[in-house]
C-alpha atoms as a PDB file:
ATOM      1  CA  UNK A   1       0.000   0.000   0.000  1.00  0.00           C
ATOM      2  CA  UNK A   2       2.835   2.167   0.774  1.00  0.00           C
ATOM      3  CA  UNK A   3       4.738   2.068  -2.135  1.00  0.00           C
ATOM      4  CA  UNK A   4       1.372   2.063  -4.499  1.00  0.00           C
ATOM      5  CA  UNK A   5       0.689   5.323  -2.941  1.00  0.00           C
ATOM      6  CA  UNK A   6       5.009   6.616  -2.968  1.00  0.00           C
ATOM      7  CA  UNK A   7       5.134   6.220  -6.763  1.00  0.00           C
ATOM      8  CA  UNK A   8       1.811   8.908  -7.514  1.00  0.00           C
ATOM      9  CA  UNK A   9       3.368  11.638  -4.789  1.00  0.00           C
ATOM     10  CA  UNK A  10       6.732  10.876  -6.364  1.00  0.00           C
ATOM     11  CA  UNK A  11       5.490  11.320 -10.007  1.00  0.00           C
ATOM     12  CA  UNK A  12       3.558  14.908  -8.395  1.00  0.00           C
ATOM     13  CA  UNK A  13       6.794  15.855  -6.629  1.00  0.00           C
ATOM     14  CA  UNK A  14       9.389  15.527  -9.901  1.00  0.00           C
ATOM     15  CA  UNK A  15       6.501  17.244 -12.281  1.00  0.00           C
ATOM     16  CA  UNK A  16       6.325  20.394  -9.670  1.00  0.00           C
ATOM     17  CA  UNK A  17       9.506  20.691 -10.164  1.00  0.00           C
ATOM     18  CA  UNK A  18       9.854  20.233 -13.759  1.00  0.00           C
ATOM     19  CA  UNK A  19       7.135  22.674 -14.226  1.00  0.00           C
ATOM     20  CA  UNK A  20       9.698  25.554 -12.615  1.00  0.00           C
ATOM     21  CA  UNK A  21      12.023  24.879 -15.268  1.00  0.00           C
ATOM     22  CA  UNK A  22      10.110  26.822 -17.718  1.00  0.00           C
ATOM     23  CA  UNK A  23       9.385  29.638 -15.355  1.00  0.00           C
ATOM     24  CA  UNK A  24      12.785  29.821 -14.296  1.00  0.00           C
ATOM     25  CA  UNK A  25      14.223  30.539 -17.671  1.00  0.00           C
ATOM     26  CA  UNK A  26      11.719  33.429 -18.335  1.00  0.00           C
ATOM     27  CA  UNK A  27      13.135  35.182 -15.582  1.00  0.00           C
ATOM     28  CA  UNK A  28      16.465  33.808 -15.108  1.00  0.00           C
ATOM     29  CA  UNK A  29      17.526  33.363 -18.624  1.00  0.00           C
ATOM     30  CA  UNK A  30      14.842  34.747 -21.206  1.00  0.00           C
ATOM     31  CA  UNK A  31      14.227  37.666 -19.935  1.00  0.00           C
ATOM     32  CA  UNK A  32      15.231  40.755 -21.715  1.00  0.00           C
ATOM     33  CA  UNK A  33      17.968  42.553 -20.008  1.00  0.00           C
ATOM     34  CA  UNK A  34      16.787  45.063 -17.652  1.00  0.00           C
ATOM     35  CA  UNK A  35      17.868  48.925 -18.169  1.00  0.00           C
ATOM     36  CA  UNK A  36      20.913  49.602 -15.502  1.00  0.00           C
ATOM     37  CA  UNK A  37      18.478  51.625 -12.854  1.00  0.00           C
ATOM     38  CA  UNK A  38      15.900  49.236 -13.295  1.00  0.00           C
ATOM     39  CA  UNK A  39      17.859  45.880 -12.082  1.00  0.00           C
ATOM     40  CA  UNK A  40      18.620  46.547  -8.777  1.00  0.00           C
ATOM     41  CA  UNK A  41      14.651  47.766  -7.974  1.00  0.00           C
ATOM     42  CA  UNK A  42      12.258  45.461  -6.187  1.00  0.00           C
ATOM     43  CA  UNK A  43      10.201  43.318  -9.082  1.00  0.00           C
ATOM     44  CA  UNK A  44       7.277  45.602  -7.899  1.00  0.00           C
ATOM     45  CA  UNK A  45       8.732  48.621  -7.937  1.00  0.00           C
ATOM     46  CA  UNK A  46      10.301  47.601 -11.644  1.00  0.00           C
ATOM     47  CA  UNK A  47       6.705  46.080 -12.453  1.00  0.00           C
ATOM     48  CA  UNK A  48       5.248  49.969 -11.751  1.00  0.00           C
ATOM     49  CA  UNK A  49       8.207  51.791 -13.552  1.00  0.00           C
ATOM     50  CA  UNK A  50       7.435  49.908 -16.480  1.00  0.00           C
ATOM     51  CA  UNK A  51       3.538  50.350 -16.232  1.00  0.00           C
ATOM     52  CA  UNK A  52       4.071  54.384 -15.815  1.00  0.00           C
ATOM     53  CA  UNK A  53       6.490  54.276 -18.643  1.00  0.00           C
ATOM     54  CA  UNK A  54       3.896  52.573 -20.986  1.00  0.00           C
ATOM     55  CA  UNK A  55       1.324  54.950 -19.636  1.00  0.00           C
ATOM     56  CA  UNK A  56       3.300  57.555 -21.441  1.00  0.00           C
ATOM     57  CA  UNK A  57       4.031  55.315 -24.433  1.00  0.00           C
ATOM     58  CA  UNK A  58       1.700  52.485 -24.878  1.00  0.00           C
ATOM     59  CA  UNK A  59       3.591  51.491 -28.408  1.00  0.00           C
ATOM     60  CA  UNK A  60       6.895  50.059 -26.335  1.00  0.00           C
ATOM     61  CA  UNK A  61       6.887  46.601 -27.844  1.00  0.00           C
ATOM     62  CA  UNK A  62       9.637  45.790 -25.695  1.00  0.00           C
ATOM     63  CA  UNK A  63       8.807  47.308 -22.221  1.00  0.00           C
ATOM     64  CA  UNK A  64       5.123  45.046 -22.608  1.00  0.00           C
ATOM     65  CA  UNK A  65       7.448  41.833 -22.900  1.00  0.00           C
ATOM     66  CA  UNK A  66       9.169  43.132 -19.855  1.00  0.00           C
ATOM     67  CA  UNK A  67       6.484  43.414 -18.220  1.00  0.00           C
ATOM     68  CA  UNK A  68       4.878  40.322 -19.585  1.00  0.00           C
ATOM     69  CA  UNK A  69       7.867  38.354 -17.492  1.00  0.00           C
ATOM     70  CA  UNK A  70       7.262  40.138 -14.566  1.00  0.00           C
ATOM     71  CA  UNK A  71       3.605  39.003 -14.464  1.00  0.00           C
ATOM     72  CA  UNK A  72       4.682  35.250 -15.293  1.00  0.00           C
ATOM     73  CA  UNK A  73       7.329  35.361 -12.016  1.00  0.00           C
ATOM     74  CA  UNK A  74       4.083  35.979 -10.303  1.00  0.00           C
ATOM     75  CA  UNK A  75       2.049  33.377 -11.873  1.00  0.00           C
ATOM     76  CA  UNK A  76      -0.731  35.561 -13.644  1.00  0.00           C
ATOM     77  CA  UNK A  77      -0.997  34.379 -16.823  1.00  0.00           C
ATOM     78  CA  UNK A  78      -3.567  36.393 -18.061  1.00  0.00           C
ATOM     79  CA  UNK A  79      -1.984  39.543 -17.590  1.00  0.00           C
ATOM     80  CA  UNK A  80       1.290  38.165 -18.753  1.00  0.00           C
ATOM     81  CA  UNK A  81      -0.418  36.900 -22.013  1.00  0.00           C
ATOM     82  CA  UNK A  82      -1.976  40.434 -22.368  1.00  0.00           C
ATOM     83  CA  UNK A  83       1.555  42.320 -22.060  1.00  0.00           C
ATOM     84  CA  UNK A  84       3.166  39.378 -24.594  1.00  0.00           C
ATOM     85  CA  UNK A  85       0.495  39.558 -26.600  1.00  0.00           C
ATOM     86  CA  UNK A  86       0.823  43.363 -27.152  1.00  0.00           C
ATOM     87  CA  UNK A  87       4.761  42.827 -27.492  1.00  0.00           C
ATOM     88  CA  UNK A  88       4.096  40.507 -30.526  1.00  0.00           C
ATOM     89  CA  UNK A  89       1.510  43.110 -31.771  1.00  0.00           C
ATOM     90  CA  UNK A  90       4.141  45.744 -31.668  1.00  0.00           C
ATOM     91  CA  UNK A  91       6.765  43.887 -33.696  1.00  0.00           C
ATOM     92  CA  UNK A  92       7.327  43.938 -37.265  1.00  0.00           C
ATOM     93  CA  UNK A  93       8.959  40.334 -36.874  1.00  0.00           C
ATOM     94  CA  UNK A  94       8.173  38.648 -33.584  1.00  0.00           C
ATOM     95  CA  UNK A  95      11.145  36.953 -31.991  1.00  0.00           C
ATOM     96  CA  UNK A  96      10.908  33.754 -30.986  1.00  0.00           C
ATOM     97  CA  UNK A  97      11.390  34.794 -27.232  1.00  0.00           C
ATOM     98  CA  UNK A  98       8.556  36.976 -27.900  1.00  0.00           C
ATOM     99  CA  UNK A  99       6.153  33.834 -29.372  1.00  0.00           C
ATOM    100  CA  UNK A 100       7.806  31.329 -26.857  1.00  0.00           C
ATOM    101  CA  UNK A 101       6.464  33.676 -23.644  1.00  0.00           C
ATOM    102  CA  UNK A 102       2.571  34.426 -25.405  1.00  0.00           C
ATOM    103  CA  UNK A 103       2.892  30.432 -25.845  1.00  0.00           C
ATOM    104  CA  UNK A 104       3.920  30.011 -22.549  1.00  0.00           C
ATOM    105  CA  UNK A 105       1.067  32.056 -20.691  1.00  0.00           C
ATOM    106  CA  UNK A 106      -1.332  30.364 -22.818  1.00  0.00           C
ATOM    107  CA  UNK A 107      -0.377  27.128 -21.838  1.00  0.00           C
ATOM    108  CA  UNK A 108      -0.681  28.113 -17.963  1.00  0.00           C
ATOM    109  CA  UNK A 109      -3.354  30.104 -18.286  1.00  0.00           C
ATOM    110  CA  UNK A 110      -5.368  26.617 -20.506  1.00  0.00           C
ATOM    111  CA  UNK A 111      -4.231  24.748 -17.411  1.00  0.00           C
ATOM    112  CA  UNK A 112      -0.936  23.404 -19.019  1.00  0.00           C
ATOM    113  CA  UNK A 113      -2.868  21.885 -21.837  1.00  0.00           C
ATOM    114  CA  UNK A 114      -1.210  22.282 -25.614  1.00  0.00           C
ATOM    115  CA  UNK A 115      -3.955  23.843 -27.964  1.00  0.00           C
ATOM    116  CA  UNK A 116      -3.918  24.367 -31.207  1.00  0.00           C
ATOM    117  CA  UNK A 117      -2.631  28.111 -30.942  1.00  0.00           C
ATOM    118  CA  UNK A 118      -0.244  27.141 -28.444  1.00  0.00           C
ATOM    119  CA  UNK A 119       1.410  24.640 -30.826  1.00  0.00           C
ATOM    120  CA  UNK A 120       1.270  27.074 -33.379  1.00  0.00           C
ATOM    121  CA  UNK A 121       3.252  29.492 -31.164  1.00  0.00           C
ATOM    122  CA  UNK A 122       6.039  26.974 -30.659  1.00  0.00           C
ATOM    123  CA  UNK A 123       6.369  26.124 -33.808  1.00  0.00           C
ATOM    124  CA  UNK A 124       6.501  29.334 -34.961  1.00  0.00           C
ATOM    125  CA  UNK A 125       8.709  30.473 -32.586  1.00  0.00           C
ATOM    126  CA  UNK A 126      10.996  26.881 -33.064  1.00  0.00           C
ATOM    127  CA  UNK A 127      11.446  27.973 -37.098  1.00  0.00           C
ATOM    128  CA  UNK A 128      12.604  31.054 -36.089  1.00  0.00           C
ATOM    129  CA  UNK A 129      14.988  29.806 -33.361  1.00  0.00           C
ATOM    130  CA  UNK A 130      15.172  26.244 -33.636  1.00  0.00           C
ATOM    131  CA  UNK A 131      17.418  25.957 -29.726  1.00  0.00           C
ATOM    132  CA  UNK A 132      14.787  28.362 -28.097  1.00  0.00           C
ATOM    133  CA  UNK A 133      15.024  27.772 -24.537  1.00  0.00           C
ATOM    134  CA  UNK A 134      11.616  29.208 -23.551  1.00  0.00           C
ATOM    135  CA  UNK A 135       9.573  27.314 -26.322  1.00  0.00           C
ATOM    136  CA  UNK A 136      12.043  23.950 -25.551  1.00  0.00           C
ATOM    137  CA  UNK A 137      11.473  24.205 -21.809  1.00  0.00           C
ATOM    138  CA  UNK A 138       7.719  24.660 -22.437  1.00  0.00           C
ATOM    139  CA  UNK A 139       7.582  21.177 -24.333  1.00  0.00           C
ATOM    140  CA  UNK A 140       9.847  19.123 -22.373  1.00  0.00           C
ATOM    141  CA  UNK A 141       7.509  19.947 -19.444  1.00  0.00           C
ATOM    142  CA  UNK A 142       4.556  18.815 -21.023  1.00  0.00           C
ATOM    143  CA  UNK A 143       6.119  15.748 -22.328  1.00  0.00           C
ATOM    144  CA  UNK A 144       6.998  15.039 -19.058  1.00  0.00           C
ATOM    145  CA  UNK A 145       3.785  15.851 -17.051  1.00  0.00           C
ATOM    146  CA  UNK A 146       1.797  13.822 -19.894  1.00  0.00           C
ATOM    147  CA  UNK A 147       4.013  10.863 -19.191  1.00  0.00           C
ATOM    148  CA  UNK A 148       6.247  10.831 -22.098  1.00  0.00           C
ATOM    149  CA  UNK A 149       9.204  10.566 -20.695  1.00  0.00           C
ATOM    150  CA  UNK A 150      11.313   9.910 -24.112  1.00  0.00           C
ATOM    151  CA  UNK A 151      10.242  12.867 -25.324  1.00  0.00           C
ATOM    152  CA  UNK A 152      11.103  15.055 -21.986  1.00  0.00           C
ATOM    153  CA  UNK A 153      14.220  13.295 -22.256  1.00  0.00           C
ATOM    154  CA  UNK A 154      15.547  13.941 -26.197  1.00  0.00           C
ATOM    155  CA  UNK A 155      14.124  17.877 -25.746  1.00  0.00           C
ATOM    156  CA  UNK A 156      15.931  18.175 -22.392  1.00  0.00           C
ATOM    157  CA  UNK A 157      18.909  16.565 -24.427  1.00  0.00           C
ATOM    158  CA  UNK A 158      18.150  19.208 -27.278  1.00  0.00           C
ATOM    159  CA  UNK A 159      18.425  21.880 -24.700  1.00  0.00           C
ATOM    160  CA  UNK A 160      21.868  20.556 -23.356  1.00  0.00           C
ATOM    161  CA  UNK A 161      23.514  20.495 -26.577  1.00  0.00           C
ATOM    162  CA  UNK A 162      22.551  24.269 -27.526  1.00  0.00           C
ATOM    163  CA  UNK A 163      25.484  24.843 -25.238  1.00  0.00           C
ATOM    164  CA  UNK A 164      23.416  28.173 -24.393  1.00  0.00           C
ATOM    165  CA  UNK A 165      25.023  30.204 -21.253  1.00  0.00           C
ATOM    166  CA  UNK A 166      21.387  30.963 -19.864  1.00  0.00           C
ATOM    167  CA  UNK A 167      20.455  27.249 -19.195  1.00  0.00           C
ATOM    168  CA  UNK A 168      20.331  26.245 -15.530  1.00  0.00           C
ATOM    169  CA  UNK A 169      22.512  23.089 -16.809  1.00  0.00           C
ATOM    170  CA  UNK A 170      22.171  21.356 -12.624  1.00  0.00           C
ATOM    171  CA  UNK A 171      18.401  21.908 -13.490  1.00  0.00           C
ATOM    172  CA  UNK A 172      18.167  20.014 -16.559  1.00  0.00           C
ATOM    173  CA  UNK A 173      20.511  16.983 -15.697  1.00  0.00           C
ATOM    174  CA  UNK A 174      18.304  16.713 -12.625  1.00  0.00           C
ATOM    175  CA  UNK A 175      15.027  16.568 -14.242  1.00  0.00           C
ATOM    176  CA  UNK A 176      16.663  14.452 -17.479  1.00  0.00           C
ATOM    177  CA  UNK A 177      17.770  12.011 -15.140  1.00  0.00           C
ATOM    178  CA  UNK A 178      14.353  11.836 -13.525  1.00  0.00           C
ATOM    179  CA  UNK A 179      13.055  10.823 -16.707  1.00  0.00           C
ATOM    180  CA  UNK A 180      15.074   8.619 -17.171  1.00  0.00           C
ATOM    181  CA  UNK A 181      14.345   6.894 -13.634  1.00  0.00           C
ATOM    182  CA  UNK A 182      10.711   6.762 -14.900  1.00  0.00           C
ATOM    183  CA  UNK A 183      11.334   5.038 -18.339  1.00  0.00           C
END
């Protein structure tokens, strides 16, 4: 009975924690850089610096993907998706960052389901920037929440080999290797 009732919390545990993976990298490494006075500013006080600023000037692609972030580092998704949503608007070509967040806040906000738009983001954003960490992140996630564990691991693997700086590389390993474990 015990150990029916260890795998289930186990399997809950390890997809908490690769669900932070994804929000980790939109503030750790996705993230736009922050202007100089901005980055040492409490995430509210940024948050409200970057609200008056787009009072002024709603037409700041970049400051609403800014401030798309900071809304995903506090978990609400539908504001985030607004502010993304508006940064992609703005842009003559959306980056892939750019697609890989609105995809992102989707997902959350559909209750980390994969629709048809939210595909449609990643892929976009994937053609664009095939090593996309946000977009990559996203999908290894849900290949790992659904159960396919293969999947989690080769994108996980992807990720590694992009040899990108802003990858939390511990992170990764740890949730690769708990794939694997589950295989």
């Amino acid at each position: 009975m015990i150990k029916s009732l260890a795998m289930p919390m186990k399997r809950t545990l390890l997809a908490s924690l690769v669900l932070a993976i994804p929000l980790s990298l939109w503030w750790q490494g996705q993230a736009p850089e922050l202007p100089k006075p901005l980055e040492r500013a409490a995430p509210s006080d940024w948050m409200n610096s970057l609200q008056d600023k787009l009072k002024q000037d709603p037409n700041q692609g970049e400051l609403w993907f800014q401030l798309g972030h900071g809304y995903m580092n506090k978990q609400e998704f539908l504001a985030a998706l607004t502010c993304f949503d508006y940064a992609v608007r703005l842009s003559d070509n959306p980056s892939a960052s750019q697609l890989a967040a609105k995809a992102s806040a989707l997902y959350y906000l559909e209750k980390q389901v994969v629709t048809e738009e939210v595909q449609a983001l990643l892929d976009q954003a994937l053609t664009l920037e095939p090593d996309n960490l946000t977009a990559l992140a996203l999908i290894a996630g849900d290949h790992f929440i659904s159960l396919r564990y293969q999947q989690a691991i080769d994108t996980w693997t992807q990720m590694l080999d992009s040899n990108s700086t802003e990858l939390d590389r511990v992170s990764i390993i740890h949730s690769l290797n708990q794939a694997k474990e589950l295989l």
